[in-house]
Protein backbone atom coordinates (compact mmCIF):
# COMPACT_ATOMS: atom_id res chain seq x y z
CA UNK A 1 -19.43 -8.34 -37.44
CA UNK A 2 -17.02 -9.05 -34.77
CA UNK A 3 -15.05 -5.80 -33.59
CA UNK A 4 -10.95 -5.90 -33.88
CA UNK A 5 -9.50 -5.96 -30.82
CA UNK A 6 -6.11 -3.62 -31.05
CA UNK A 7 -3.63 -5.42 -28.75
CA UNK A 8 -1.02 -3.08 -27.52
CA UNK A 9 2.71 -3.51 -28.48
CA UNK A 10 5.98 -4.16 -26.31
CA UNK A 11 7.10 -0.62 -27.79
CA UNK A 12 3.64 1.23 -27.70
CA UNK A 13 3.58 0.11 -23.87
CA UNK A 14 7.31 1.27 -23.47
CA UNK A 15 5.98 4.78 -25.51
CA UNK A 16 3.47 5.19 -22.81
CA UNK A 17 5.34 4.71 -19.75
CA UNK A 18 8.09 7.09 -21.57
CA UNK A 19 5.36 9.98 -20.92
CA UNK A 20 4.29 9.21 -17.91
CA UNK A 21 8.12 9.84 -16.51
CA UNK A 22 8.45 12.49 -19.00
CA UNK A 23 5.28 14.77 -18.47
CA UNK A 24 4.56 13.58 -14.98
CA UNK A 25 7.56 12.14 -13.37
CA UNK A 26 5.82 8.34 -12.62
CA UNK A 27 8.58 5.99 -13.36
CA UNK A 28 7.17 2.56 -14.24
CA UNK A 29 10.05 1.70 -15.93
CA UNK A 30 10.75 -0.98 -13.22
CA UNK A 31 7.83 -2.12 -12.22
CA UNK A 32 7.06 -5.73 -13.86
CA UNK A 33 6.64 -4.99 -17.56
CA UNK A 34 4.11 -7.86 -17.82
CA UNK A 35 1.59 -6.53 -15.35
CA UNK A 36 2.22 -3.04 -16.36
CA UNK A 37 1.03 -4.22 -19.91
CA UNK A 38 -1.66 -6.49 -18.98
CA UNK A 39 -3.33 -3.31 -16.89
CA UNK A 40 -2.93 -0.70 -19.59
CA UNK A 41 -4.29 -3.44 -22.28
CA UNK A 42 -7.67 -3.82 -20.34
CA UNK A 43 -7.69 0.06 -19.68
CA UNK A 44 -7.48 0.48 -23.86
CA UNK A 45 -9.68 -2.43 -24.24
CA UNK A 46 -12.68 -0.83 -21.62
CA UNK A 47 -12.93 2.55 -23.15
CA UNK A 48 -12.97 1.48 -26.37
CA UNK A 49 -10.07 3.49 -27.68
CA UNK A 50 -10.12 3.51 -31.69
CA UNK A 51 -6.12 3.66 -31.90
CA UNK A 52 -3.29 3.84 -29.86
CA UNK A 53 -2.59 7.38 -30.82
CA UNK A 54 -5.44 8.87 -29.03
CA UNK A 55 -4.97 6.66 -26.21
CA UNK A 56 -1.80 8.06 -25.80
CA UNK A 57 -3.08 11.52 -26.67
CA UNK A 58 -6.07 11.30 -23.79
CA UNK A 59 -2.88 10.47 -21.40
CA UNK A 60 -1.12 13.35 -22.50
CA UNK A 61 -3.67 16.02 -22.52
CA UNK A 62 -6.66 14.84 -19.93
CA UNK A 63 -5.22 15.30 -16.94
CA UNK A 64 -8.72 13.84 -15.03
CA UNK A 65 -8.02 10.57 -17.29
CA UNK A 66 -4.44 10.44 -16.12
CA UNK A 67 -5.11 10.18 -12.21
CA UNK A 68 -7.83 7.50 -13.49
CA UNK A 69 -4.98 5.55 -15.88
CA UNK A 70 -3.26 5.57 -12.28
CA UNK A 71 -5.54 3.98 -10.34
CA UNK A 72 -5.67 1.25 -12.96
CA UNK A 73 -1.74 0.77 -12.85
CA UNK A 74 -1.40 0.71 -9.40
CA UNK A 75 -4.43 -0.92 -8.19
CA UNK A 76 -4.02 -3.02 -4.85
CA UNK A 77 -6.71 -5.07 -3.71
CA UNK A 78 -6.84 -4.53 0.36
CA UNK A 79 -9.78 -5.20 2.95
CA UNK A 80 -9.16 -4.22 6.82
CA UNK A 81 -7.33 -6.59 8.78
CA UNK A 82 -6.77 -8.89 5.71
CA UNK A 83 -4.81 -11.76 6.39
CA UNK A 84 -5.89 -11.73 10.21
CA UNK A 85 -2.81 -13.99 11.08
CA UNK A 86 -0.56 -11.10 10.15
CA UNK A 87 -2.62 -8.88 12.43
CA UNK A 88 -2.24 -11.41 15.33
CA UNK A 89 1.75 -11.52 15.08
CA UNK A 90 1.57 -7.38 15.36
CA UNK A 91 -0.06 -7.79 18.02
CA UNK A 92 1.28 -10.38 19.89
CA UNK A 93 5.23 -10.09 18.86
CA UNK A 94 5.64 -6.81 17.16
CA UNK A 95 3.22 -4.09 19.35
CA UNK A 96 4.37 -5.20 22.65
CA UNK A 97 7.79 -4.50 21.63
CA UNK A 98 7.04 -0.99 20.62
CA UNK A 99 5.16 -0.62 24.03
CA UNK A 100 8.24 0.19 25.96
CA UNK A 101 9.08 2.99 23.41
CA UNK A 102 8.14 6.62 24.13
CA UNK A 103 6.81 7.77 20.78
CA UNK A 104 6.06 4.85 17.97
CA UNK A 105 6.34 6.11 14.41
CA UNK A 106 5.12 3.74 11.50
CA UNK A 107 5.09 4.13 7.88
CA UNK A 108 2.56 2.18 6.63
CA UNK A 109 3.78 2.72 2.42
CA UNK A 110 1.77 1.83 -0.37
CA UNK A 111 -1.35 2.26 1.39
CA UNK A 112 -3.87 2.00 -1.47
CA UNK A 113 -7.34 3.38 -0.02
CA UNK A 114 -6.45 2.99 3.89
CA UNK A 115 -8.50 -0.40 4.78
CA UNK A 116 -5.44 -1.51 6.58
CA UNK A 117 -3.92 1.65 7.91
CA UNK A 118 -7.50 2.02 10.20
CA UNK A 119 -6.77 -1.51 11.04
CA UNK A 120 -2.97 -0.46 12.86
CA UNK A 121 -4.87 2.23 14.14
CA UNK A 122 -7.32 0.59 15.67
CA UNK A 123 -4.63 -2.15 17.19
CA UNK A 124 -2.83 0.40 18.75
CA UNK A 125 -6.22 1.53 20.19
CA UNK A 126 -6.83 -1.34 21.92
CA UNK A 127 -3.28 -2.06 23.29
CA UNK A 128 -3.62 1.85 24.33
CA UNK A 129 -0.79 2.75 22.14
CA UNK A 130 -2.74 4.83 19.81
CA UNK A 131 -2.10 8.31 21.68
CA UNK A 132 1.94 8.21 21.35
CA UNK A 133 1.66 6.56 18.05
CA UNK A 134 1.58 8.63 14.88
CA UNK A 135 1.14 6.58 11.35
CA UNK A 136 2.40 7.92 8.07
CA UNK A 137 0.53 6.38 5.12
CA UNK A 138 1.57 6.86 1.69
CA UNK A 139 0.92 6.19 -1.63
CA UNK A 140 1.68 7.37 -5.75
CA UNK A 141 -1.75 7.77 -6.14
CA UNK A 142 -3.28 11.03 -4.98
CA UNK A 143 -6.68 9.77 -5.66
CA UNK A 144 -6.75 6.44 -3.86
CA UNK A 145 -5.52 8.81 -0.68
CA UNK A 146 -8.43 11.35 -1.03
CA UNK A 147 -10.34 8.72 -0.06
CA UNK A 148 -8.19 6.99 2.25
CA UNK A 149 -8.34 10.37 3.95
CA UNK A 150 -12.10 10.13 4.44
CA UNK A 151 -11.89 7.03 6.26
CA UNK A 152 -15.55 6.08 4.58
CA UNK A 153 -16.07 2.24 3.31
CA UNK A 154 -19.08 0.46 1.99
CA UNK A 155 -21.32 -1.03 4.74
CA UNK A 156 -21.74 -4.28 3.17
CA UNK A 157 -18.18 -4.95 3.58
CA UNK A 158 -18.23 -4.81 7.72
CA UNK A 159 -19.27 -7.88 8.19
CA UNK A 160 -16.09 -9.55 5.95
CA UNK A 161 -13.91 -6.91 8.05
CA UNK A 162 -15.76 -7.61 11.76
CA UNK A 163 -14.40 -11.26 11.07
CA UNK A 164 -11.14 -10.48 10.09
CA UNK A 165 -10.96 -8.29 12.91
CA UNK A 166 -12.22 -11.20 15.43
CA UNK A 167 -9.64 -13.37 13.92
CA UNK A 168 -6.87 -11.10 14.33
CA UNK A 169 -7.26 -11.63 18.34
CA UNK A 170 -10.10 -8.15 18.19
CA UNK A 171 -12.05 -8.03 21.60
CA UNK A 172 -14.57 -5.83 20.81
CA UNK A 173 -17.72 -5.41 18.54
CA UNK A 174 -16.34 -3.94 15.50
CA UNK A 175 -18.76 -1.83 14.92
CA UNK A 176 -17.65 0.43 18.07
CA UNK A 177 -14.94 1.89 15.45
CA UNK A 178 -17.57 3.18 12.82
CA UNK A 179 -20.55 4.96 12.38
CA UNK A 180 -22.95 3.12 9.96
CA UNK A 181 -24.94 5.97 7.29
CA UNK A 182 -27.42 4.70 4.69
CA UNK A 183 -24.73 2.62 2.84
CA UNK A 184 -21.59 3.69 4.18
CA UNK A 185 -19.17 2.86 7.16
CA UNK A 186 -17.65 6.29 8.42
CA UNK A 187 -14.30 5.30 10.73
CA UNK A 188 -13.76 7.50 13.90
CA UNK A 189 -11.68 10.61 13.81
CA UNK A 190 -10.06 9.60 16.98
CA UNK A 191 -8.49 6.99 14.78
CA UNK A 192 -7.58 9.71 11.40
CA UNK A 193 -6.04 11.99 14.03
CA UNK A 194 -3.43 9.83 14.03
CA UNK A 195 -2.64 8.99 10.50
CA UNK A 196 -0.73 11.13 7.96
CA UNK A 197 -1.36 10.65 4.45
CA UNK A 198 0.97 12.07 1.75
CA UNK A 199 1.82 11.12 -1.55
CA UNK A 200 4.95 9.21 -1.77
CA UNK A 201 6.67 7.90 -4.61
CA UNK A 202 8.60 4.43 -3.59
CA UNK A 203 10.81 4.82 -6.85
CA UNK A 204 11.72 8.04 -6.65
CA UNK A 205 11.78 9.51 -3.63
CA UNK A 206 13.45 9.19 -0.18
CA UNK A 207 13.16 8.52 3.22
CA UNK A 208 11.49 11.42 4.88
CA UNK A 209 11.67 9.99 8.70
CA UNK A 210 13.00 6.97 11.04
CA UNK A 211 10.62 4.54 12.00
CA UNK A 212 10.16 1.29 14.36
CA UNK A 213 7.74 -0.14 12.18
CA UNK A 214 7.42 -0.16 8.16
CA UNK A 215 4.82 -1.93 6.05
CA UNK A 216 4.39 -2.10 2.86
CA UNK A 217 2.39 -5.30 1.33
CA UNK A 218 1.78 -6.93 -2.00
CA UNK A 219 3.81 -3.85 -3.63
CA UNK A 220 7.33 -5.15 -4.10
CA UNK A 221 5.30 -8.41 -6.54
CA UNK A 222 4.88 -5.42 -9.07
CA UNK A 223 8.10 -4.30 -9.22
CA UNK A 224 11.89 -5.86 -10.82
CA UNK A 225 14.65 -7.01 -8.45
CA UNK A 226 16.81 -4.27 -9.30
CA UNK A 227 13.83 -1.93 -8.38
CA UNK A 228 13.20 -4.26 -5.07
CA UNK A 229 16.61 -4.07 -3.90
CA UNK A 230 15.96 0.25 -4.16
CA UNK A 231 13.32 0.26 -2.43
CA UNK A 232 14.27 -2.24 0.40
CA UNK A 233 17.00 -0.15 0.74
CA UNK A 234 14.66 2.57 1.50
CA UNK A 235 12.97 0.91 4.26
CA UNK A 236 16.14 -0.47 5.82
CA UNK A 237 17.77 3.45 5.55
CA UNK A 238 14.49 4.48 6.94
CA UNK A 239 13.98 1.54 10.01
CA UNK A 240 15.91 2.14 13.66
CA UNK A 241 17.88 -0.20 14.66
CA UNK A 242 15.98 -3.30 15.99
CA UNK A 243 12.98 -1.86 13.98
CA UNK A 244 10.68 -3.80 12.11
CA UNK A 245 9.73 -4.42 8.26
CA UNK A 246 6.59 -6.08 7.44
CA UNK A 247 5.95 -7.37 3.82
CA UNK A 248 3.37 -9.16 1.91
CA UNK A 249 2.36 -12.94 1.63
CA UNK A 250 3.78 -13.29 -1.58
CA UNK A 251 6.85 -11.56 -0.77
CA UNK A 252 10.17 -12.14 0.75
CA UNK A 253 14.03 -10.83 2.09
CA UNK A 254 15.41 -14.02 0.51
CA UNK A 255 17.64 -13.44 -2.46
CA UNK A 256 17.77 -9.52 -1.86
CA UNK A 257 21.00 -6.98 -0.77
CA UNK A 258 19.31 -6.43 2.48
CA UNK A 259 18.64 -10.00 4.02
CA UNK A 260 21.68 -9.88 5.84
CA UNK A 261 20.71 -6.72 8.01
CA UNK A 262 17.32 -8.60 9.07
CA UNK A 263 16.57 -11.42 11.23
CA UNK A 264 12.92 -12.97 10.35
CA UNK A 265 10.78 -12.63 13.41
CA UNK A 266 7.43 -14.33 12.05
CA UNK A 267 8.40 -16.17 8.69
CA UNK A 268 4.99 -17.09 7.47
CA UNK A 269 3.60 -13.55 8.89
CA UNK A 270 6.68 -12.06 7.02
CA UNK A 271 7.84 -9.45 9.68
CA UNK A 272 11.59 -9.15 10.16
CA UNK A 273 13.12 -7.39 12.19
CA UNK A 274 17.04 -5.14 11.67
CA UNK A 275 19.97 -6.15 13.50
CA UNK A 276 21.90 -4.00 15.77
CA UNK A 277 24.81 -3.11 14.31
């Protein structure tokens, strides 16, 4: 007998989100209702819930469940130095620039589980920027930080990074950064010194330092204009002037409240970079 698949509602989905903000203060309300739904449908789907009501009851009451219901909403699929063309143009347009600066702050926001933040790190390494740099990498989710914190990645996926890395304009043999155990890649602490990572709420909360540098990629595709605009509002408030913003492939200035305060610097790379005013 074939089982009957419940497919959630518009209004169940809106419930949902409703207690998230409620009982925990995530606003989703913004974010692309389509995705939103399509993630929280396969979630119900995968652990077999038998109605919506206890679905909604395990979100209420499990609080273990909850930070994994998280994960599952905000998932971001990342890999160290991905894109290595992006990579290049920090390091060929955007790094040099920050060079001549005494102390470079970057908030690298939306970090997901860090492949990408150890990938600045190490850039600024090899440029010899690393020791005036500090990073601040944030994201909602407190569990893809734990182990963003731990700076430990699966071993089978160095070789897909080491070429990345050699694409990006990297010198070196990769492998110099980590510390291969049994299965896993462990990055060097002379990189995680460096890095901060806090939990940071895009939607909600606000700019907590000024920086020369800010990226945040393949985030702002989840979210609404209106919810865009915010948070590139954010980043602008929280950029010096002449500082840079960095966004994903898929993403873009054009058509927002802010594109007149930046001047594109690498279009297909998408860095800009804020006017003087």
């Amino acid at each position: 007998m074939k089982e009957h698949v419940h497919h959630l509602k518009d209004e169940e989905v809106n419930i949902l989100l409703n207690d998230l903000l409620e009982q925990y203060g995530y606003d989703f309300t913004d974010y692309s209702f389509a995705s939103v739904k399509r993630r929280l449908q396969r979630v119900y789907i995968n652990d077999r819930f038998p109605s919506f009501a206890e679905f909604r009851y395990r979100v209420i009451r499990d609080s273990t469940y909850l930070t994994y219901l998280m994960e599952q909403i905000t998932v971001n699929v990342t890999e160290m130095f991905r894109d290595p063309a992006f990579f290049q143009a920090l390091r060929k347009q955007v790094l040099p620039v920050l060079a001549t600066y005494p102390f470079i702050r970057i908030w690298h926001a939306g970090c997901s589980t860090g492949e990408e933040v150890y990938s600045m790190a190490i850039l600024l390494q090899e440029m010899n920027l690393l020791h005036k740099s500090v990073i601040y990498a944030t994201d909602i989710n407190e569990s893809v930080l734990e182990k963003a914190r731990k700076g430990i990645f699966p071993l089978a996926y160095m070789q897909q990074y080491s070429q990345n890395y050699l694409q990006s304009g990297g010198q070196h043999d990769f492998s110099r950064y980590y510390a291969a155990n049994y299965e896993y890649a462990k990055f060097s602490e002379s990189l995680s010194e460096k890095i901060i990572f806090a939990a940071h709420n895009l939607v909600t909360d606000r700019s907590f330092n000024e920086f020369q540098l800010i990226i945040c990629r393949n985030v702002l595709i989840y979210f609404n204009k209106d919810l865009q605009d915010k948070v590139l509002h954010l980043f602008s408030e929280s950029l010096e002037q002449l500082g840079f913003l960095a966004l994903g492939a898929k993403e873009t200035l054009r058509f927002t409240t802010v594109a007149p305060l930046f001047k594109p610097l690498a279009q297909k790379e998408k860095i800009w970079r804020k006017i003087a005013t």
